[in-house]
Protein backbone atom coordinates (compact mmCIF):
# COMPACT_ATOMS: atom_id res chain seq x y z
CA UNK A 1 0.00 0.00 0.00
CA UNK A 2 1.09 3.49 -0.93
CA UNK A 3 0.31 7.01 0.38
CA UNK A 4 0.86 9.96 -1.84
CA UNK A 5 1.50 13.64 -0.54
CA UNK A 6 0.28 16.28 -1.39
CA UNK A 7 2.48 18.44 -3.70
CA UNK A 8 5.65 15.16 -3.37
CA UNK A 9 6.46 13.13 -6.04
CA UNK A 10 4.48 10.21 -7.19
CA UNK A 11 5.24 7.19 -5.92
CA UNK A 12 4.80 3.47 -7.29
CA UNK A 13 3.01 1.16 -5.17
CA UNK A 14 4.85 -1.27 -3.08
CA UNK A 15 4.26 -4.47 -4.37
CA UNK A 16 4.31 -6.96 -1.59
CA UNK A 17 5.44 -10.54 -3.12
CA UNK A 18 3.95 -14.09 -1.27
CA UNK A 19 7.22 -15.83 -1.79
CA UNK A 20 4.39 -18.29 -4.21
CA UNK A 21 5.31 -18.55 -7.98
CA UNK A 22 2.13 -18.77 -10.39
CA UNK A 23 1.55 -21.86 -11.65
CA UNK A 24 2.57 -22.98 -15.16
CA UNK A 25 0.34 -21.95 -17.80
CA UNK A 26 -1.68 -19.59 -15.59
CA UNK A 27 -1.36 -16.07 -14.99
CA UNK A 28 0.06 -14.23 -12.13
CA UNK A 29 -2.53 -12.48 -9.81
CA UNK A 30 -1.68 -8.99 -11.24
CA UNK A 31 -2.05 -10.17 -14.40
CA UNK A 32 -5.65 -11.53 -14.14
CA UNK A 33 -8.45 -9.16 -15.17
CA UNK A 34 -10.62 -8.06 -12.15
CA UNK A 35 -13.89 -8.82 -11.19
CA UNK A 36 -13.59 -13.10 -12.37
CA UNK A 37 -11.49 -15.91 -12.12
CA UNK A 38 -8.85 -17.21 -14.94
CA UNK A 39 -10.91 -18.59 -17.73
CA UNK A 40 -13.94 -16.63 -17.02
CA UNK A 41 -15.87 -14.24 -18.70
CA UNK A 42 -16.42 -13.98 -22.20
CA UNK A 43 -14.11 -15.05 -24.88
CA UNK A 44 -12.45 -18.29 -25.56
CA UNK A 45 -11.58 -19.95 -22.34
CA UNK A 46 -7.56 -20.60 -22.59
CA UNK A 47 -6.62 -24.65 -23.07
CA UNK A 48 -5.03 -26.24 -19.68
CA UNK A 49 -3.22 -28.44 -19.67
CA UNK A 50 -3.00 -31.55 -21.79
CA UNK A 51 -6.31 -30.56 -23.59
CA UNK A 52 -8.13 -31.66 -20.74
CA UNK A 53 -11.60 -30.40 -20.06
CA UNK A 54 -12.63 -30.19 -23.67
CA UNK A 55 -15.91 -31.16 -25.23
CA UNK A 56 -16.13 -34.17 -27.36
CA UNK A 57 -16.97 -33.16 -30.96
CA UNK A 58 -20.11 -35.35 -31.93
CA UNK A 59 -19.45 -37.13 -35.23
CA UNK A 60 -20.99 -35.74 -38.19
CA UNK A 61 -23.26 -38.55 -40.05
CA UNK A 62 -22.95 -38.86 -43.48
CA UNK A 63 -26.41 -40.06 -45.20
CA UNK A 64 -26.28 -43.15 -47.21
CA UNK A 65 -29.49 -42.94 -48.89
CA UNK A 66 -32.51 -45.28 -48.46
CA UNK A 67 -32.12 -49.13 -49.85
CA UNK A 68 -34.94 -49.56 -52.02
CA UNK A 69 -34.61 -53.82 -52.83
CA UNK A 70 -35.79 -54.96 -49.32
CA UNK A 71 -38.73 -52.04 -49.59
CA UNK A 72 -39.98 -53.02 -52.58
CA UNK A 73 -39.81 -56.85 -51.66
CA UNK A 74 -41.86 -56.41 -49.00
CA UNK A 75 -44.45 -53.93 -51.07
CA UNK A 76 -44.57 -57.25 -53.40
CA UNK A 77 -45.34 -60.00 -50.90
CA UNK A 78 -47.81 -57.95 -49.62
CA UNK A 79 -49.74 -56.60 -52.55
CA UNK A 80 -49.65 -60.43 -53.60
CA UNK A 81 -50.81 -61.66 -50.06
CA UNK A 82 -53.47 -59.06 -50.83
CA UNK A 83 -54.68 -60.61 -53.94
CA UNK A 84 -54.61 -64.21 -52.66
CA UNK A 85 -56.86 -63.50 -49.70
CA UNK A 86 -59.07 -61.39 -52.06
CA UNK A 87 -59.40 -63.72 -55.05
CA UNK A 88 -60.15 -66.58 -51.80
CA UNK A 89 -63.11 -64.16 -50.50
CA UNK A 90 -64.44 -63.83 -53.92
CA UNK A 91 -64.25 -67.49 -54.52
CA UNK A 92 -65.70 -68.11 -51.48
CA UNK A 93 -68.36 -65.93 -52.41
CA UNK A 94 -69.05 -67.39 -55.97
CA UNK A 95 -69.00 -70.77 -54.25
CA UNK A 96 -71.60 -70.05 -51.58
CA UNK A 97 -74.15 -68.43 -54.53
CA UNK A 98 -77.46 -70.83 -55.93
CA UNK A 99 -76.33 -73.21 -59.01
CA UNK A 100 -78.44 -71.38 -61.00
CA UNK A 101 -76.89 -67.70 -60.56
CA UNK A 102 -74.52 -69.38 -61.22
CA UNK A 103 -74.90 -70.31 -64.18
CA UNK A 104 -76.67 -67.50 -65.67
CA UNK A 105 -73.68 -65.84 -64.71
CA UNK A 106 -71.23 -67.85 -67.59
CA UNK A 107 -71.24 -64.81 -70.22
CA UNK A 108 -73.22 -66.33 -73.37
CA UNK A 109 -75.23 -68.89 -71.85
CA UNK A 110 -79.16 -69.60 -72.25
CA UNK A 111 -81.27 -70.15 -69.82
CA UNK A 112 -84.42 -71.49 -71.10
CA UNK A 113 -85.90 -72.03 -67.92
CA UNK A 114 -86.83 -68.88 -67.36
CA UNK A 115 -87.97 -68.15 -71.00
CA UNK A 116 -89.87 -71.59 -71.97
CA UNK A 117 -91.26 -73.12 -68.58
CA UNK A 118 -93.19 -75.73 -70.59
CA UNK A 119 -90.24 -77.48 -71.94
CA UNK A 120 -88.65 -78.37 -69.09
CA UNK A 121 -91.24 -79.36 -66.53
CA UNK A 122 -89.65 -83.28 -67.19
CA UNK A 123 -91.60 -86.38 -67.26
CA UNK A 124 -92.94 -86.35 -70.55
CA UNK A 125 -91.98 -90.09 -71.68
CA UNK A 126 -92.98 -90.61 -75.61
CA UNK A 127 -92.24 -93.03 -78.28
CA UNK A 128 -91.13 -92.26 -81.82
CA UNK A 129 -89.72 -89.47 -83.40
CA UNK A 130 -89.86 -85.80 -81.80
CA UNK A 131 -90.08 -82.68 -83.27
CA UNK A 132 -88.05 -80.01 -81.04
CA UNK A 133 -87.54 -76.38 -80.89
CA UNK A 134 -84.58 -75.08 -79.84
CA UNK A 135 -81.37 -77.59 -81.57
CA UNK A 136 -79.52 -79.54 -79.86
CA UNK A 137 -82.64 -79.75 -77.78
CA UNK A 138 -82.20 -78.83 -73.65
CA UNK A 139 -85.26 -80.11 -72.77
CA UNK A 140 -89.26 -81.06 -73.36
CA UNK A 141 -90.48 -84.74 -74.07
CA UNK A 142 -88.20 -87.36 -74.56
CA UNK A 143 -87.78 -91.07 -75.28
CA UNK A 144 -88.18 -93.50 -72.26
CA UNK A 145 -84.78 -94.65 -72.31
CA UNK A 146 -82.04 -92.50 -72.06
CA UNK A 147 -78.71 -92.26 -73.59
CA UNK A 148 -75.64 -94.14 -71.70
CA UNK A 149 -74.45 -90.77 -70.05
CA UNK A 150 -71.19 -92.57 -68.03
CA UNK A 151 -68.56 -90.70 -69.73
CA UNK A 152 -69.47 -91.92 -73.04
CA UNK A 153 -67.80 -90.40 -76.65
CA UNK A 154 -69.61 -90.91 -79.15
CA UNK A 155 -68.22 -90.99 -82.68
CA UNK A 156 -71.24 -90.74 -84.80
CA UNK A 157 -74.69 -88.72 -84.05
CA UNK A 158 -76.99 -90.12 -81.25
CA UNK A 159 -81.01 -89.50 -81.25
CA UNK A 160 -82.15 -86.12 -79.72
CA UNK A 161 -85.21 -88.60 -78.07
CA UNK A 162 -82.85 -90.54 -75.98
CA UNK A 163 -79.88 -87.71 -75.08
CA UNK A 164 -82.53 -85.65 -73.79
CA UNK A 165 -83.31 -88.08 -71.52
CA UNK A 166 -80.03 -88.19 -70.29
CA UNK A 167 -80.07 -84.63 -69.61
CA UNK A 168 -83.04 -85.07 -67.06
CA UNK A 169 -81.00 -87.10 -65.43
CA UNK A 170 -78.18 -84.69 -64.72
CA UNK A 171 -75.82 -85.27 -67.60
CA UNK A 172 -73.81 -82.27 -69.97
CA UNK A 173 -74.46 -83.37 -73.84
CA UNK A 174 -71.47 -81.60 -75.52
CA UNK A 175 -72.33 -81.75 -79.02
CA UNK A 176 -69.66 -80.63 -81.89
CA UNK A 177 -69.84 -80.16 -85.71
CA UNK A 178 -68.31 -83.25 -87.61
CA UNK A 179 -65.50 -81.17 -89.13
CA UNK A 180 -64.59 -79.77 -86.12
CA UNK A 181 -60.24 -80.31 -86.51
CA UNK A 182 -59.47 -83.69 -84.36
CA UNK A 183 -57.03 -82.07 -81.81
CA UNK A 184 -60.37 -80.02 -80.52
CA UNK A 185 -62.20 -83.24 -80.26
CA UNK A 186 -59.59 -84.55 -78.41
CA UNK A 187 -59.83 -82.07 -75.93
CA UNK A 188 -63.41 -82.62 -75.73
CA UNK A 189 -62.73 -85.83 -75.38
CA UNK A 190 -60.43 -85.44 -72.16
CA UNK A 191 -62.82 -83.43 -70.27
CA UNK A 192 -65.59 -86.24 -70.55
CA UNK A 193 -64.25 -90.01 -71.18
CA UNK A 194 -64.57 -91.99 -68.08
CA UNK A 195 -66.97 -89.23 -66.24
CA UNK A 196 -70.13 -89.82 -64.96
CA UNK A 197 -73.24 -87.63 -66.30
CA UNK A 198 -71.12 -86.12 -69.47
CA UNK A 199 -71.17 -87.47 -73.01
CA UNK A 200 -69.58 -86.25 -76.16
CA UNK A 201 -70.82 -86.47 -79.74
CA UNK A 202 -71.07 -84.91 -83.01
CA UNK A 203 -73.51 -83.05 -84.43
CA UNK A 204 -74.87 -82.18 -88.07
CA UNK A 205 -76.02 -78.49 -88.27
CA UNK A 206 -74.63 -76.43 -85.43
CA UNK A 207 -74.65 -72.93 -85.44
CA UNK A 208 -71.23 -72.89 -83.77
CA UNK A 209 -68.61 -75.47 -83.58
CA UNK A 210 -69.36 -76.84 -80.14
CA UNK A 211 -72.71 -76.61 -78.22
CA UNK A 212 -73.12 -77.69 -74.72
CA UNK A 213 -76.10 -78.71 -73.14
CA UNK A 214 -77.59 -79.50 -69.66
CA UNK A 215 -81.80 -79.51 -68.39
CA UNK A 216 -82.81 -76.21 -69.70
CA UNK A 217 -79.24 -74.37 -69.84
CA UNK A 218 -76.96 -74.14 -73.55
CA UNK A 219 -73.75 -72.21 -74.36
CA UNK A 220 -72.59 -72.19 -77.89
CA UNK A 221 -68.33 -71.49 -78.40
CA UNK A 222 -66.27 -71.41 -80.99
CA UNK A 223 -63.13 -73.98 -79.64
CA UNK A 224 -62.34 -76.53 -77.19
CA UNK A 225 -60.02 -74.35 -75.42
CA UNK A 226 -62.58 -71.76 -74.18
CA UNK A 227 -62.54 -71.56 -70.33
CA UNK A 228 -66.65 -71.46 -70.24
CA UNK A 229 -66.96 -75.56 -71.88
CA UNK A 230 -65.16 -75.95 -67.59
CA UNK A 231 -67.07 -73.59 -66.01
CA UNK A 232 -70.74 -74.82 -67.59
CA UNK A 233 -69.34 -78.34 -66.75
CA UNK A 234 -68.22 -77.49 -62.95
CA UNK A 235 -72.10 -75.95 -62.44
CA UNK A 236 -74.25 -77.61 -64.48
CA UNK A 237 -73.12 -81.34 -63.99
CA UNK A 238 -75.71 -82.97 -61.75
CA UNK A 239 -77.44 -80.02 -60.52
CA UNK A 240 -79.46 -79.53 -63.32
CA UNK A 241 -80.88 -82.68 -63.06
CA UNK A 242 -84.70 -82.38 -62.00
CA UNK A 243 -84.97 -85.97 -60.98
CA UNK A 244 -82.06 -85.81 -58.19
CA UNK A 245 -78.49 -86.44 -57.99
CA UNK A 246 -79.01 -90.51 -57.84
CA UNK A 247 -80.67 -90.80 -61.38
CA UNK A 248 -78.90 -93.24 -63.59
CA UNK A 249 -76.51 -92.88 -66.37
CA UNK A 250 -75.98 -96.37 -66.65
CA UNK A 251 -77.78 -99.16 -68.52
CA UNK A 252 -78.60 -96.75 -71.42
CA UNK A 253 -78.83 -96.98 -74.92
CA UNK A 254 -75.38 -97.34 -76.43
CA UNK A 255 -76.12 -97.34 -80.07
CA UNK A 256 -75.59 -94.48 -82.40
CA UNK A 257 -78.10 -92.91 -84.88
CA UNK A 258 -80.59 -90.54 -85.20
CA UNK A 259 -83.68 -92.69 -85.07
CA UNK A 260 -84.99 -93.32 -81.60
CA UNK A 261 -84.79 -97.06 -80.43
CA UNK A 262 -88.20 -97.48 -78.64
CA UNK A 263 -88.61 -100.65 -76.47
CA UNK A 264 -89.10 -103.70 -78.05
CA UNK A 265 -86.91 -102.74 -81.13
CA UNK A 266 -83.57 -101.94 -79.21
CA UNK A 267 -80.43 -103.73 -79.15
CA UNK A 268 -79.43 -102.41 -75.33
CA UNK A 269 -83.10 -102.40 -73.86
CA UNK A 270 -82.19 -100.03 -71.03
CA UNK A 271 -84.24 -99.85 -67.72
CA UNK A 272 -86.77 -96.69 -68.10
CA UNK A 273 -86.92 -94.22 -65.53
């Protein structure tokens, strides 16, 4: 501490040393700015020693950009899980619908139950030659015996009198013309030989080169390959039958030709029904 005169010289303070030396890197006491301790205040705070007491710099991440494969993987499995389960609802649906909406359903059929009740209220047994309507016929009276319907192919015409028949029993007549190419009839051929209430032969006249039939129901297409000759066959089959699912195929009349055999001038005499 210092005391000035008045009107002496100025004098220097006396500055009174602790006998302590500063430690390194840090200022002296005189040296620090008032009011704050060393490394206060604003500004940069000085480095101590060894870089100790320095925040860690956070890594910077670098972006690699989305990976598309596995995204659109799983986008596929489950737009196609979505179309299996749909497609199974729908043909659930379809499945659980009446025969016969059905089969109005198959794009180009007829359904002449709904448009000629008369011919196909069954039951009408007659003998000799009848005259019918709609070719091949789907219905209306009809020999007493029926045509063996047990898979049967048929290489020549059969009589309209005895398939008809047939078809009151359940059975799908598919009828073609005769110059239908042979690898069609042989695929007409596979979908009936061997199966019970479907029969295959040709057919002089047709509008179109195949015509199926069943009880009241025809669809006319143009080849063997058409997706409607299954779908007519999956519905119709059986269920069109109006004398139950039991009526026979078997024991029918196994000849060919157009001229009805009645009883007593038949080769197979088949049991009536």
């Amino acid at each position: 501490m210092s005391i000035s005169t008045p009107g002496g010289p100025e004098r220097r303070p006396t500055v009174v040393s602790t006998g302590k030396k500063p430690a390194a890197g840090r200022p002296a006491a005189a040296d620090r700015p008032a009011g704050g301790k060393a490394g206060s205040g604003k500004g940069n705070p000085r480095p101590t020693a060894g870089g100790k007491g320095r925040k860690p710099v956070a890594p910077v991440k670098v972006s690699q950009g989305r990976s598309w494969g596995p995204i659109a993987l799983f986008v596929a499995v489950g737009v196609l899980a979505a179309s299996i389960i749909g497609y199974g609802a729908w043909a659930a649906y379809k499945g659980s619908q009446p025969w016969e909406e059905r089969a109005d359903a198959i794009k180009g059929v007829v359904d002449y139950r709904k448009t000629d009740k008369d011919m196909v209220k069954g039951g009408q047994h007659q003998q000799g030659v009848i005259k019918y309507d709609v070719l091949p016929p789907v219905g209306g009276p009809h020999n007493p015996a029926w045509q063996n319907c047990m898979g049967n192919v048929y290489t020549a015409p059969i009589a309209n009198e005895h398939a008809v028949h047939s078809l009151e029993h359940g059975t799908v007549w598919i009828t073609y013309r005769p110059d239908l190419p042979a690898d069609q009839v042989t695929k007409l051929k596979a979908k009936v030989e061997g199966k019970e209430k479907l029969m295959l032969s040709p057919y002089e006249g047709l509008d179109k080169p195949i015509s199926l039939q069943a009880w009241g129901f025809q669809l006319k297409v143009d080849n063997a390959d058409d997706s409607r000759i299954d779908e007519f066959i999956k519905t119709l089959r059986v269920n069109a039958s109006i004398e139950g699912p039991n009526a026979n195929c078997a024991q029918g009349v196994t000849a060919t030709g157009t001229t009805p055999r009645d009883m007593g001038n038949q080769m197979d005499q088949p049991v009536t029904q």
